[in-house]
C-alpha atoms as a PDB file:
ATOM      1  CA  UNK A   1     -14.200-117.337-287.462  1.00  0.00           C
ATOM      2  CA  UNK A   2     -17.458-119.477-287.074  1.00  0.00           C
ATOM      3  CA  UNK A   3     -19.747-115.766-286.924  1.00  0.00           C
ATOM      4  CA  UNK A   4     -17.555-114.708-289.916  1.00  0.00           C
ATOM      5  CA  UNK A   5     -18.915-117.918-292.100  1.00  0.00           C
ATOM      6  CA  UNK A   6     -22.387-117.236-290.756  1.00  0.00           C
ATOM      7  CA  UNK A   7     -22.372-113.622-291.824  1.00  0.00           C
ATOM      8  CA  UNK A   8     -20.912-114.466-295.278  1.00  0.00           C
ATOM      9  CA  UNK A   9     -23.584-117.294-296.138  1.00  0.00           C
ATOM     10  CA  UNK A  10     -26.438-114.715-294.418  1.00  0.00           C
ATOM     11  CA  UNK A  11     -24.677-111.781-297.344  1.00  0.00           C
ATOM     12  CA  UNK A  12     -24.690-113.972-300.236  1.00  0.00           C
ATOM     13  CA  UNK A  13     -28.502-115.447-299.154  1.00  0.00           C
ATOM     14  CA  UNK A  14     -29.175-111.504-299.746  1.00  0.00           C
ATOM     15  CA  UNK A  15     -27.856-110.664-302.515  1.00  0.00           C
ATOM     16  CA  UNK A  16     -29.139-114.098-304.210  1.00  0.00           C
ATOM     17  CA  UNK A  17     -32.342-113.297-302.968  1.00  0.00           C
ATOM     18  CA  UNK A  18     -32.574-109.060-303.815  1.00  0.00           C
ATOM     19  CA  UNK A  19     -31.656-107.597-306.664  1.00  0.00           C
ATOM     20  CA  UNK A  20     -30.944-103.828-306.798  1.00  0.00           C
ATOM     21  CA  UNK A  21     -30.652-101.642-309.983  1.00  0.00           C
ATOM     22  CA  UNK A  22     -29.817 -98.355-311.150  1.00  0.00           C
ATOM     23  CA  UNK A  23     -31.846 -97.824-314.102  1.00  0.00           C
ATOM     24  CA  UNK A  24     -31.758 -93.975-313.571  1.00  0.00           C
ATOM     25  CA  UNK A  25     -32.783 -92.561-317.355  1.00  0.00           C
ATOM     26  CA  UNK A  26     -34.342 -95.679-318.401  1.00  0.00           C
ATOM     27  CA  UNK A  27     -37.910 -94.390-320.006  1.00  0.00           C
ATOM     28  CA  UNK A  28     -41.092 -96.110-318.297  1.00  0.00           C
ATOM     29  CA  UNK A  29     -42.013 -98.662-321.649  1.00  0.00           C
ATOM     30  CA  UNK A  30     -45.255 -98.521-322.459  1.00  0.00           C
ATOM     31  CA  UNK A  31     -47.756-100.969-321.750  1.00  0.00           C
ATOM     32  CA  UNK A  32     -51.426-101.649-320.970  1.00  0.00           C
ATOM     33  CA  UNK A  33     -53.021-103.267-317.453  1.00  0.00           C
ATOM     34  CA  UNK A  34     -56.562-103.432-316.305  1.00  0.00           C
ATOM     35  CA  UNK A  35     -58.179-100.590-314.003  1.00  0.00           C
ATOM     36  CA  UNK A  36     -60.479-102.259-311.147  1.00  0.00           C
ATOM     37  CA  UNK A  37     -63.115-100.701-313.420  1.00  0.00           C
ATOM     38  CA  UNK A  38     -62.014-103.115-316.088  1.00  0.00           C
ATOM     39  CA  UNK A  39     -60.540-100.421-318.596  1.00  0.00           C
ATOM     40  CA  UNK A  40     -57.504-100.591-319.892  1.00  0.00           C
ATOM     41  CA  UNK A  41     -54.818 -98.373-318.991  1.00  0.00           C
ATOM     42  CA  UNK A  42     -51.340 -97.354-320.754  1.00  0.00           C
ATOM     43  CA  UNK A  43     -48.177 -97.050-318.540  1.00  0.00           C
ATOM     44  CA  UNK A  44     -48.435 -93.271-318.770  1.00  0.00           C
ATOM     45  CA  UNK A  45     -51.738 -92.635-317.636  1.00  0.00           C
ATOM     46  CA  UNK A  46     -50.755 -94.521-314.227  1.00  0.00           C
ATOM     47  CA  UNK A  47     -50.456 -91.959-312.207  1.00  0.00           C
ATOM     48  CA  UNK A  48     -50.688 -87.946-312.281  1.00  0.00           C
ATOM     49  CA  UNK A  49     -47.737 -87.542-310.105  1.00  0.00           C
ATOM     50  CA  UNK A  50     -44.144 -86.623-311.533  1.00  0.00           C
ATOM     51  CA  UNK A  51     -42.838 -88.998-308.907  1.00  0.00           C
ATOM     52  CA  UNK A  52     -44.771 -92.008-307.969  1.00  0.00           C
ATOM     53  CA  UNK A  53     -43.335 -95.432-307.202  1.00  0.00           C
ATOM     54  CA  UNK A  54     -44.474 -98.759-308.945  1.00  0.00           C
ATOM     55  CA  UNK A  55     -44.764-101.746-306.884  1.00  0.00           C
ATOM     56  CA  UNK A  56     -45.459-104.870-309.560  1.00  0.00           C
ATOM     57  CA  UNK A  57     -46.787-108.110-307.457  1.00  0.00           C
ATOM     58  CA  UNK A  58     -47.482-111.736-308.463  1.00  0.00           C
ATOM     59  CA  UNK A  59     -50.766-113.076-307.164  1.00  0.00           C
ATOM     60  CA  UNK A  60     -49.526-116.189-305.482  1.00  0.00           C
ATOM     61  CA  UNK A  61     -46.081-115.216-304.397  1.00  0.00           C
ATOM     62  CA  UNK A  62     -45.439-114.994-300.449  1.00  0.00           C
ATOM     63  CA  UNK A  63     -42.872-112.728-300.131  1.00  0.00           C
ATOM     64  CA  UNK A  64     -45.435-109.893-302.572  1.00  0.00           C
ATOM     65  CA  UNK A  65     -48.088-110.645-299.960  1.00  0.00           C
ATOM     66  CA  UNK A  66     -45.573-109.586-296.874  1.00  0.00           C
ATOM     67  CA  UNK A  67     -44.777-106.702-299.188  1.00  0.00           C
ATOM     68  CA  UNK A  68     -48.304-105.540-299.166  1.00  0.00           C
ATOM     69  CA  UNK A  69     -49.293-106.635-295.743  1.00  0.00           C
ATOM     70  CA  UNK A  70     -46.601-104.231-294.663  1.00  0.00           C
ATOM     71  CA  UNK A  71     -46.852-101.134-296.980  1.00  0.00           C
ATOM     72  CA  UNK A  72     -50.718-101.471-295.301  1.00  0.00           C
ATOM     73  CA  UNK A  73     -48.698-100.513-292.121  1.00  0.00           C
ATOM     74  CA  UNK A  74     -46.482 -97.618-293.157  1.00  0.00           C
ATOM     75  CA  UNK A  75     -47.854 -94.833-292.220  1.00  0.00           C
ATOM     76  CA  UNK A  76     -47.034 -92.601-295.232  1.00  0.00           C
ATOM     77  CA  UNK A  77     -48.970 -89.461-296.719  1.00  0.00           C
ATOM     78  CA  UNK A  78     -47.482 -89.798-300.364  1.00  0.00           C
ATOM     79  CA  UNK A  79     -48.598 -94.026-300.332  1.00  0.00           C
ATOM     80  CA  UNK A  80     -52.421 -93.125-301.631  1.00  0.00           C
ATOM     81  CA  UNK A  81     -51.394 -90.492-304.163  1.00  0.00           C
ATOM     82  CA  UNK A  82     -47.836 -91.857-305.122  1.00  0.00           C
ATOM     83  CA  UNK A  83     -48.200 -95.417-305.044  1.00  0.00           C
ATOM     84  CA  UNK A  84     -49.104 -98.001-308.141  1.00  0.00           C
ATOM     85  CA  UNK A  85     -49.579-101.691-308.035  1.00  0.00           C
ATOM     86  CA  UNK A  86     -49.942-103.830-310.252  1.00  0.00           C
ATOM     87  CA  UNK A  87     -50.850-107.570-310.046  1.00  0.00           C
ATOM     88  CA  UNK A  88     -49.919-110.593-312.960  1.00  0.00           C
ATOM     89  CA  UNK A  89     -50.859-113.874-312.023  1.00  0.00           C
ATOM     90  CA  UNK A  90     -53.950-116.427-313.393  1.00  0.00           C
ATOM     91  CA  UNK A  91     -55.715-114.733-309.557  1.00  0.00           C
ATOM     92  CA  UNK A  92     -54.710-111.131-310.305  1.00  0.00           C
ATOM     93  CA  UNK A  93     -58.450-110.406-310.810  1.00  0.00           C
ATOM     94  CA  UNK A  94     -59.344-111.902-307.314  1.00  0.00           C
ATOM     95  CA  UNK A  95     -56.091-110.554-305.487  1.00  0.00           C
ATOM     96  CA  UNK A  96     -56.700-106.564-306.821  1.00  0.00           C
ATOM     97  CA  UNK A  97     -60.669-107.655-305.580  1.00  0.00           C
ATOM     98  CA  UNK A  98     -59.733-108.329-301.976  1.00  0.00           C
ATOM     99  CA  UNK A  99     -56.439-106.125-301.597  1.00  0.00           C
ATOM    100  CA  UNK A 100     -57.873-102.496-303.169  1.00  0.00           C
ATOM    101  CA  UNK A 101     -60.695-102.357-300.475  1.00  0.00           C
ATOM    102  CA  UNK A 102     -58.114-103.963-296.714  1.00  0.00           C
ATOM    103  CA  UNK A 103     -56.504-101.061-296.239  1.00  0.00           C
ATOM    104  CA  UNK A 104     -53.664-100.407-298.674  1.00  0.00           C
ATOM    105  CA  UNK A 105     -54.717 -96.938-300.371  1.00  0.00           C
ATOM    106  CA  UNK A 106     -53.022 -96.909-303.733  1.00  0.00           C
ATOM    107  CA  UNK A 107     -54.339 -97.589-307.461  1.00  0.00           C
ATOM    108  CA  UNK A 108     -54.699-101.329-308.126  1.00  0.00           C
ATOM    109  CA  UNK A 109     -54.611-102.750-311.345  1.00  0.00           C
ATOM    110  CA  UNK A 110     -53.823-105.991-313.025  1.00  0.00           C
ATOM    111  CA  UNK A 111     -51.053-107.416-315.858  1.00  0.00           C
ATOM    112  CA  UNK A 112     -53.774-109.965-317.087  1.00  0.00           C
ATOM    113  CA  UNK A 113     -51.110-110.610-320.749  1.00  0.00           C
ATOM    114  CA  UNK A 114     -48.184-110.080-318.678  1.00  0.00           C
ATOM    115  CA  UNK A 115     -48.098-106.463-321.416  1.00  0.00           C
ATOM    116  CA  UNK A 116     -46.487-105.444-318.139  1.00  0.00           C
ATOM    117  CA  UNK A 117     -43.865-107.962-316.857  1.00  0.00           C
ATOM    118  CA  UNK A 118     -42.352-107.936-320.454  1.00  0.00           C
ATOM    119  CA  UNK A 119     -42.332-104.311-321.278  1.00  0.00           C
ATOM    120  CA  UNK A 120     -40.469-103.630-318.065  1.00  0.00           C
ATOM    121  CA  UNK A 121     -38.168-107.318-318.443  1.00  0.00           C
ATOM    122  CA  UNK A 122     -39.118-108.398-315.210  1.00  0.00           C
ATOM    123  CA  UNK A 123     -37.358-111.496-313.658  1.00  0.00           C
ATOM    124  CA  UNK A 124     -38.922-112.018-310.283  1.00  0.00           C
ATOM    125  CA  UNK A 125     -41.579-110.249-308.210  1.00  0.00           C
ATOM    126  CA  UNK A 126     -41.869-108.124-306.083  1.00  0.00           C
ATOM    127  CA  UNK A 127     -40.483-105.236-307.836  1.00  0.00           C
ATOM    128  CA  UNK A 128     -40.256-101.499-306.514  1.00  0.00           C
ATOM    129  CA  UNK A 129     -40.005 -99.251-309.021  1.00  0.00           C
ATOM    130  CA  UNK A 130     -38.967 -95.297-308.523  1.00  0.00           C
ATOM    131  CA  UNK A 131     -40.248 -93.743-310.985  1.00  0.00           C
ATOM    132  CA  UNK A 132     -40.070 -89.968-311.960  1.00  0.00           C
ATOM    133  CA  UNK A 133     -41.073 -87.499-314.907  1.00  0.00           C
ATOM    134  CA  UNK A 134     -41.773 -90.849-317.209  1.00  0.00           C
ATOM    135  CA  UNK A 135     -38.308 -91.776-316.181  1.00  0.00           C
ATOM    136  CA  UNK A 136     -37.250 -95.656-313.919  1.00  0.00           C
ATOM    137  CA  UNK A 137     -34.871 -93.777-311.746  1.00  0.00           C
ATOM    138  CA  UNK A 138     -34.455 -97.093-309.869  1.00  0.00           C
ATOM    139  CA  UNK A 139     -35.686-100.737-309.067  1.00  0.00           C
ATOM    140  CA  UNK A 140     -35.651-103.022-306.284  1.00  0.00           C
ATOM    141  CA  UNK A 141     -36.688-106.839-306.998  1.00  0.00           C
ATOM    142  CA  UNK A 142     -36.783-110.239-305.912  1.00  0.00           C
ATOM    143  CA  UNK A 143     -37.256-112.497-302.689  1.00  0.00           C
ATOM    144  CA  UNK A 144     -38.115-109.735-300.142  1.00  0.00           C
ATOM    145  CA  UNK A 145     -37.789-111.871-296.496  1.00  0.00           C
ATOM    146  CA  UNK A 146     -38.061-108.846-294.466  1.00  0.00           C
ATOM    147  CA  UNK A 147     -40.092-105.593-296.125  1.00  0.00           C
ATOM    148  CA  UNK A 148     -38.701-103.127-293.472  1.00  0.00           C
ATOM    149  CA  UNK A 149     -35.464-103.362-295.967  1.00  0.00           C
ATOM    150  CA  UNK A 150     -36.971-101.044-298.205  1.00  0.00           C
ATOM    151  CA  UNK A 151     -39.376 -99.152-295.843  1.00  0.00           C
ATOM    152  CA  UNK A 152     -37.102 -96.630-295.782  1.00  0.00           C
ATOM    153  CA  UNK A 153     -36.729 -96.075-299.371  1.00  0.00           C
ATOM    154  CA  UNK A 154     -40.085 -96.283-300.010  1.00  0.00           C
ATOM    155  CA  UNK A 155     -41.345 -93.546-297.372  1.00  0.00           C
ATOM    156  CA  UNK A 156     -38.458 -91.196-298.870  1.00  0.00           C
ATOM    157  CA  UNK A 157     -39.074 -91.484-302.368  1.00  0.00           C
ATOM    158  CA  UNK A 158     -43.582 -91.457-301.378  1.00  0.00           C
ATOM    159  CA  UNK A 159     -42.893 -88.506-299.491  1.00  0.00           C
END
């Protein structure tokens, strides 16, 4: 009975924590971020491929930096091409500056008016976006403790 309790509390600390929707059909709203060139760039110009996935990250949030400290790990041949992040936050300027260039091979940009975070009502970061032919097929956000929970879902969809 006591491992019981324990698994419960560790299951609702999860789904508190993670937040997993199927927003298959939902059109990718448009909205403007900031290339590392300093142009700005609408939501549809992000990237070239008809399936890419959107990872949007807050500049001083812990459980984004595991996020991207691990992705830098993943040994994927669709990350570079297929991959977009995008970084809000007062540092977003200074996190794209020392992330684009460690080792993470994806476009960087930054949400420096949140155009971003609104347009897609964001509640918490990270989020994981899958998206395909201009289309959210589905998101993964919040509290991510562990990254390897969605390592598989991101090499599959990248891939």
């Amino acid at each position: 009975m006591r491992s019981l309790k324990r698994v419960s509390i560790v299951v609702l600390v999860v789904v508190a924590t993670l937040r997993v929707d199927a927003d298959a059909g939902r059109a990718l709203p448009v909205f403007h971020v900031t290339s590392t060139a300093g142009a700005a760039v609408s939501s549809a110009a992000l990237s070239s491929q008809p399936r890419w996935l959107l990872v949007y990250v807050s500049s001083a949030c812990q459980s984004c930096e595991r996020l991207i400290g691990s992705m830098k790990q993943w040994q994927s041949s669709g990350v570079p091409s297929r991959t977009v992040i995008v970084v809000r936050g007062p540092d977003a300027a200074r996190y794209v500056s020392d992330h684009a260039s460690s080792g993470l091979n994806a476009a960087w940009y930054r949400d420096d008016r949140d155009d971003g975070w609104r347009s897609l009502d964001l509640e918490s970061t990270p989020a994981l976006m899958g998206i395909e032919a201009g289309e959210i097929k589905w998101t993964v956000s919040g509290v991510l403790n562990d990254p390897k929970a969605v390592e598989s879902v991101v090499r599959r969809w990248v891939e």
